[in-house]
Protein backbone atom coordinates (compact mmCIF):
# COMPACT_ATOMS: atom_id res chain seq x y z
CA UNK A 1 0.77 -5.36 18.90
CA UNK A 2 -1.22 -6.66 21.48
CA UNK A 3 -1.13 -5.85 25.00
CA UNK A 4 0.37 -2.04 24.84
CA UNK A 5 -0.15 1.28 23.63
CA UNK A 6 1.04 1.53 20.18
CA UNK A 7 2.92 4.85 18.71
CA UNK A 8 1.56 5.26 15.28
CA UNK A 9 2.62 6.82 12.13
CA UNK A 10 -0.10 7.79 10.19
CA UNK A 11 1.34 9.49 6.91
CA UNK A 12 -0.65 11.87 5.33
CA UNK A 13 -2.58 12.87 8.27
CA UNK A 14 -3.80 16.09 7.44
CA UNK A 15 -5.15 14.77 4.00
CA UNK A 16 -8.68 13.11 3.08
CA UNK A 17 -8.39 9.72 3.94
CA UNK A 18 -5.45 9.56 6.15
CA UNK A 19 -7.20 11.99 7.97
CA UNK A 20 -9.99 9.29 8.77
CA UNK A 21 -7.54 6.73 9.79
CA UNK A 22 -6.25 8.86 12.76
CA UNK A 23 -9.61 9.12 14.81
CA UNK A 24 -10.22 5.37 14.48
CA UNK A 25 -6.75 5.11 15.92
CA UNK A 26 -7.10 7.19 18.50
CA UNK A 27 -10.24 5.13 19.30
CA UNK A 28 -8.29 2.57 19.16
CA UNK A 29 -6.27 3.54 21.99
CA UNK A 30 -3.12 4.15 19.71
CA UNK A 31 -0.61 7.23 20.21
CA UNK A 32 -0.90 8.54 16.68
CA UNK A 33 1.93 10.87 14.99
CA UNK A 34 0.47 12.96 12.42
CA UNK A 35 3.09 13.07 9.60
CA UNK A 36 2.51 16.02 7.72
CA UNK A 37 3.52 18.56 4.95
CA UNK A 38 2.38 22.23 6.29
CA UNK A 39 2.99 23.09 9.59
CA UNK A 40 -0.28 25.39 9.45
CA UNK A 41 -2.06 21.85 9.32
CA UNK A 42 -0.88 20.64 12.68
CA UNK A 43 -3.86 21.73 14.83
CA UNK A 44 -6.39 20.19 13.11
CA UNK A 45 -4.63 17.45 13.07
CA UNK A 46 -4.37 16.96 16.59
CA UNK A 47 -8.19 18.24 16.90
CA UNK A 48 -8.57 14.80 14.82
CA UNK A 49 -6.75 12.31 17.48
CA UNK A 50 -3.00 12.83 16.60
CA UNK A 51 -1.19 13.57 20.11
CA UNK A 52 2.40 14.23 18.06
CA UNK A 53 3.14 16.06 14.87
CA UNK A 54 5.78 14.96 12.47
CA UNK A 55 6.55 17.86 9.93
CA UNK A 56 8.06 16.47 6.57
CA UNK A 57 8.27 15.53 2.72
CA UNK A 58 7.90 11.88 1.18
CA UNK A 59 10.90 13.06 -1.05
CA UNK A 60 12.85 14.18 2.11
CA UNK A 61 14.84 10.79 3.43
CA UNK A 62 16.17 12.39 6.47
CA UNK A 63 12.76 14.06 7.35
CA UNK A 64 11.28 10.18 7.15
CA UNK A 65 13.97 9.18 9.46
CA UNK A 66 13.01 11.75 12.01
CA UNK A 67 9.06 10.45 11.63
CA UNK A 68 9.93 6.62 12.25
CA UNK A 69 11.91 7.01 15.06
CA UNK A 70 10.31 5.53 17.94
CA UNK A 71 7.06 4.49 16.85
CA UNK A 72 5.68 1.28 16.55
CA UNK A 73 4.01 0.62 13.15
CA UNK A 74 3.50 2.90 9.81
CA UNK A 75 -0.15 3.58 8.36
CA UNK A 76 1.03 4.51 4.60
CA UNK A 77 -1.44 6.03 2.34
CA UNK A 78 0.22 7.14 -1.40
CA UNK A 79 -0.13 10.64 -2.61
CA UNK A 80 -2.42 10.00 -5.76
CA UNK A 81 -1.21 10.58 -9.23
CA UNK A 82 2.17 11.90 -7.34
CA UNK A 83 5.10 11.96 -10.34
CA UNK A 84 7.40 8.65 -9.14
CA UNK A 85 4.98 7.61 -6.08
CA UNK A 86 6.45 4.28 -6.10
CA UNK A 87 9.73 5.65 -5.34
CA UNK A 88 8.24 7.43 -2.73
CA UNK A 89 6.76 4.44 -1.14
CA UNK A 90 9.86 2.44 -1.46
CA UNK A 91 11.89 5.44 0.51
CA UNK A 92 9.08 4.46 3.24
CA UNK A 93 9.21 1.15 3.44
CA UNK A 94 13.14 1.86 3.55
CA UNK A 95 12.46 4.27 6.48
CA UNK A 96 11.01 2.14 8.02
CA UNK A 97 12.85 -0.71 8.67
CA UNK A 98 15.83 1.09 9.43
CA UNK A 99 13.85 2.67 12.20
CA UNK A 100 13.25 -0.86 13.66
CA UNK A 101 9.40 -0.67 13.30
CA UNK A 102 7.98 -4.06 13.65
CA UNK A 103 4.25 -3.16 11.47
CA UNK A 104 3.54 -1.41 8.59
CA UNK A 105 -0.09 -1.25 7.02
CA UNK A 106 -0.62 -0.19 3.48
CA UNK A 107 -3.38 1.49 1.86
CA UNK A 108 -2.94 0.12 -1.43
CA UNK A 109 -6.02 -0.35 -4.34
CA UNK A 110 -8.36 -3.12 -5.46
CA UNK A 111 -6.14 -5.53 -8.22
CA UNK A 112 -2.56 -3.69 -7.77
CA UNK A 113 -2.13 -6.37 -10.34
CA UNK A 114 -3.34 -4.12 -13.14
CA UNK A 115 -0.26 -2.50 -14.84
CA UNK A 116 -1.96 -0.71 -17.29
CA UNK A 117 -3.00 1.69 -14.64
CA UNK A 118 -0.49 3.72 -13.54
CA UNK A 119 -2.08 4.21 -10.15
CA UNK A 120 -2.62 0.94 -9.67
CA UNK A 121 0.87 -0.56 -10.95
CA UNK A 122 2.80 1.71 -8.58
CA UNK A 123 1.44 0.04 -5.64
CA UNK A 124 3.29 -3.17 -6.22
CA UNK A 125 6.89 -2.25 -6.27
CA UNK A 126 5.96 -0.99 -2.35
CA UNK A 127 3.84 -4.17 -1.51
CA UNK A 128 6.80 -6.29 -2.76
CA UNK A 129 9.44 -4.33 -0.66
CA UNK A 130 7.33 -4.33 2.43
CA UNK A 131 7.03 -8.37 2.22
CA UNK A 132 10.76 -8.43 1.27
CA UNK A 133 11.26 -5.90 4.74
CA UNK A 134 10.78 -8.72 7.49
CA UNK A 135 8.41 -5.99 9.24
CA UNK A 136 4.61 -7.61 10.09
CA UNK A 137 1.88 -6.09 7.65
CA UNK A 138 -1.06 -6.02 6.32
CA UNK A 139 -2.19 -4.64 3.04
CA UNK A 140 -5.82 -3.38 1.96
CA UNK A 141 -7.10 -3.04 -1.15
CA UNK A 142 -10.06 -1.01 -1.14
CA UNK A 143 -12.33 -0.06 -4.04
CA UNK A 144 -13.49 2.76 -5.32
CA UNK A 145 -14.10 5.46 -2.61
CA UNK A 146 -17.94 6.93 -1.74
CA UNK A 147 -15.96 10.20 -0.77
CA UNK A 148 -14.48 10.65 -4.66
CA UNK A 149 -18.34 11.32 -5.04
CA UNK A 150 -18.45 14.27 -2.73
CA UNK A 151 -16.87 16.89 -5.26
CA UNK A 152 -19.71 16.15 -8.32
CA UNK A 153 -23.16 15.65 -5.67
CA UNK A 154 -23.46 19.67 -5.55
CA UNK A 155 -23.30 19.90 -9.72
CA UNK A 156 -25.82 16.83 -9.44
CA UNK A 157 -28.27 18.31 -7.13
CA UNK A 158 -28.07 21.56 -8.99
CA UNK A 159 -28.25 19.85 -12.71
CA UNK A 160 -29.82 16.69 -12.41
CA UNK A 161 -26.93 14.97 -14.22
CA UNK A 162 -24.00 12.97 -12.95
CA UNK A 163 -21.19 12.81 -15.62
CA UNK A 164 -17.79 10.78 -15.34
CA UNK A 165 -15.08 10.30 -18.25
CA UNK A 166 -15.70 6.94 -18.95
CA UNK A 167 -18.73 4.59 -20.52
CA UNK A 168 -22.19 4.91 -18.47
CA UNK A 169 -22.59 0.86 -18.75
CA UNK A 170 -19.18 0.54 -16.81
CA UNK A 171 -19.02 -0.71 -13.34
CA UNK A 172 -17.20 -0.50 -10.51
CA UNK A 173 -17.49 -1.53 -6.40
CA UNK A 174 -16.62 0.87 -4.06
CA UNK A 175 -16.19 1.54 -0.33
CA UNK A 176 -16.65 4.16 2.37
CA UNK A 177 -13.14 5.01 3.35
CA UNK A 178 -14.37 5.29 6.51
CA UNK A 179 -14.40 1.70 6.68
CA UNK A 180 -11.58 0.95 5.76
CA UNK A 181 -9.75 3.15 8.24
CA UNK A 182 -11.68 1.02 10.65
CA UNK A 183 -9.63 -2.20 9.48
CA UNK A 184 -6.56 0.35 9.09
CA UNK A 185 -6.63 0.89 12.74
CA UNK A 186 -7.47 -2.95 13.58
CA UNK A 187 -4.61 -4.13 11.83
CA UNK A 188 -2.26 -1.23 13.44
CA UNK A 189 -3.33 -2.21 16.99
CA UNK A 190 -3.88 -6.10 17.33
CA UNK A 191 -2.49 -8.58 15.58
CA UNK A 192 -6.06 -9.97 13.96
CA UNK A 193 -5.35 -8.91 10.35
CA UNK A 194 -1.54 -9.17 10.34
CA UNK A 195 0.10 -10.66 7.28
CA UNK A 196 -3.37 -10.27 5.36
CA UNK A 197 -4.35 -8.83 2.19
CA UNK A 198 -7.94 -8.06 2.36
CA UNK A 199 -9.86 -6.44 -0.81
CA UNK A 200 -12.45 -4.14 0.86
CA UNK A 201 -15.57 -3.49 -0.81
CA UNK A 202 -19.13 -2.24 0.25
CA UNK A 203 -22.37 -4.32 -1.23
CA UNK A 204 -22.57 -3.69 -5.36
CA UNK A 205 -21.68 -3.48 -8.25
CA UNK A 206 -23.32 -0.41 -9.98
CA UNK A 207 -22.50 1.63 -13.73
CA UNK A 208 -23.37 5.52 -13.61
CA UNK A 209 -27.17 4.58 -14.20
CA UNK A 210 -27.35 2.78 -11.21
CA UNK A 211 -25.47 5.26 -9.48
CA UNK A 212 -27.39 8.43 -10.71
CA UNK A 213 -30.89 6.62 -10.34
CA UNK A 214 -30.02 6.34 -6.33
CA UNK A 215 -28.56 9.87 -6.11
CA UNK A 216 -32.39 10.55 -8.03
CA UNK A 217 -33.78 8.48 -5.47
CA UNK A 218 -32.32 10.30 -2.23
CA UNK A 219 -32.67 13.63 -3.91
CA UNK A 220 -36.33 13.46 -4.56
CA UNK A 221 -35.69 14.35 -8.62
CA UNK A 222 -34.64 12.66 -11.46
CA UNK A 223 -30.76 12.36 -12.28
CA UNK A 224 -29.36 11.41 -16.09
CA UNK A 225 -26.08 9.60 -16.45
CA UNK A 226 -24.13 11.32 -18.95
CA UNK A 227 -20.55 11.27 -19.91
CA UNK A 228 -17.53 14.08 -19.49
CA UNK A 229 -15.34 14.98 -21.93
CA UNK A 230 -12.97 16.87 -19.44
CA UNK A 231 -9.74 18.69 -21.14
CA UNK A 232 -5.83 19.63 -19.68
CA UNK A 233 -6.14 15.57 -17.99
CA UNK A 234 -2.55 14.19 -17.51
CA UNK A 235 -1.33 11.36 -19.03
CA UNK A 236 -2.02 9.41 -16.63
CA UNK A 237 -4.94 9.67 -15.42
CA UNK A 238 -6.39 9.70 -19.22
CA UNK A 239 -4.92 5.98 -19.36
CA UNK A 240 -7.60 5.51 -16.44
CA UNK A 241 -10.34 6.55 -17.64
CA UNK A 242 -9.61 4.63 -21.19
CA UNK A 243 -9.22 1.62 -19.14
CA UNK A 244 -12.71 2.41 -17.36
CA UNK A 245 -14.05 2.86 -20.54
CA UNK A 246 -13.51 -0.89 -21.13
CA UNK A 247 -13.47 -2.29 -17.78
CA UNK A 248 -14.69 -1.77 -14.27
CA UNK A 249 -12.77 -2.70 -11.04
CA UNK A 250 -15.21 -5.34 -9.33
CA UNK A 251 -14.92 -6.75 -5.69
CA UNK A 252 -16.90 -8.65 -3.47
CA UNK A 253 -17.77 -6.95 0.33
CA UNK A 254 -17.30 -10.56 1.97
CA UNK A 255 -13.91 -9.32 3.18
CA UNK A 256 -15.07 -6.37 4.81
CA UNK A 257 -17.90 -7.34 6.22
CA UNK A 258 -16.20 -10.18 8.22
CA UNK A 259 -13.49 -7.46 8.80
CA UNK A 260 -16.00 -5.04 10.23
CA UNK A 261 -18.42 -7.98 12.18
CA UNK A 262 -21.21 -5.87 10.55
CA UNK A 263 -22.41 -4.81 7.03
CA UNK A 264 -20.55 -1.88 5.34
CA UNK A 265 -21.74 1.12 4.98
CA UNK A 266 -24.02 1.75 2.20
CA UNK A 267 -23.72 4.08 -0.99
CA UNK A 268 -26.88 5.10 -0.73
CA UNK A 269 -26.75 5.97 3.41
CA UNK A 270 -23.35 8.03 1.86
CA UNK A 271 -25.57 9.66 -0.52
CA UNK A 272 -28.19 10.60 2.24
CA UNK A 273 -26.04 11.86 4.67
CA UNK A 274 -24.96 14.23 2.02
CA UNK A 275 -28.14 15.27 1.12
CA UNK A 276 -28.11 16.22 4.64
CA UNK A 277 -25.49 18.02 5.04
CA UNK A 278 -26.53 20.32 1.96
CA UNK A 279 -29.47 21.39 3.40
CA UNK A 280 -27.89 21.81 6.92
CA UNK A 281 -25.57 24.57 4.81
């Protein structure tokens, strides 16, 4: 995609990590459509870098339709834990191609391979349909994200404990999405990472006592580990967390880092510039 100004699909824009991908797009020099749910959400989508609005439903064909037509390449982030998300991502794909668009880039997850994880396992249906599509892609499979931390770090500051569902001694890489909407919008507008699957992973590989001893660290106090025992959990999501009791989800930042030309950003730089932003409030 080379050599023009690309029209962009980014779904999900108004959400939480879709909504990162469209300012790196629009420094990208892309023309980003926002496809969203809520009409109300349209402005601050556009404040964000979108310069067209697509109003519509993942389980609407006909409103998908209307969203592909005329651009160039599809940025495709799932719902999470959405009832029949492969489905949804299939209808995409399907979108998609019927539209004529020539690139589609998938947020996906770190080992899709992993069946025993429902969030995980519904990734690969859509993977295999996109490489079955004939469209150009490229498919990223970040780790765990810094910003799923953002919800817990005012209980943490206020408690001095971090607690997650899971075993304290498991562990896990993760990523600042922010990066990886940085190699979302290089593979949507040059044709460096096309046909790739890169896993995308910041430096580590830390349990909750590594993680609550740098939260400690930044805060200035000291943090315990501890573990939840949260209740009204879906099926689905309690499968996760038994899995995480037993295993971790472990990457290396290689990928990214060549991705990026410079070191990703840092858990504990995360963790500081929320610190930061809690005292600014």
């Amino acid at each position: 995609m080379n050599g023009g100004t690309a029209t962009v699909l980014a779904v999900g824009a108004a959400g939480r990590f879709a909504g990162l991908v469209v300012p790196a797009l629009a420094e990208h020099g892309a023309r980003v459509r926002g496809f969203i749910q809520d009409p109300a959400q349209g402005d601050a989508v556009r404040d964000h870098g979108a310069q067209e609005i697509a109003v519509g439903d993942l389980r609407d064909r006909s409103s998908l339709d209307a969203a592909v037509r005329g651009v160039d390449a599809v940025f495709y982030i799932a719902p999470a834990f959405q009832d029949h998300e492969a489905d949804l991502g299939l209808a995409m794909v399907e979108a998609a191609k019927a539209a004529g668009v020539s690139r589609f880039v998938f947020s996906s997850v770190i080992h899709p391979i992993l069946s025993a994880l429902v969030n995980h396992g519904a990734k690969a249906p859509v993977e295999e349909a996109v490489l079955a599509s004939d469209m150009e892609y490229t498919f990223l499979h970040p780790a765990l994200f810094f910003q799923n931390l953002d919800q817990a770090w005012p209980t943490v500051a206020k408690t001095s404990v971090f607690a997650e569902p899971w075993s304290t001694d498991t562990r896990f890489s993760r990523v600042d999405y922010r990066d990886v909407a940085e190699a979302a919008a290089m593979a949507l507008t040059s044709d460096r990472l096309n046909f790739g699957t890169f896993e995308l992973c910041a430096e580590g590989d830390l349990d909750r006592r590594d993680v609550a001893a740098m939260m400690g660290d930044v805060l200035g106090q000291s943090v315990e580990a501890q573990i939840a025992h949260p209740k009204g959990v879906s099926a689905a999501m309690q499968l996760m967390f038994d899995y995480y009791d037993r295993h971790g989800l472990l990457g290396s930042c290689v990928t990214l880092r060549a991705i990026l030309g410079r070191e990703p950003r840092s858990l504990r730089a995360y963790f500081e510039e929320l610190a930061a932003s809690s005292k600014v409030h």
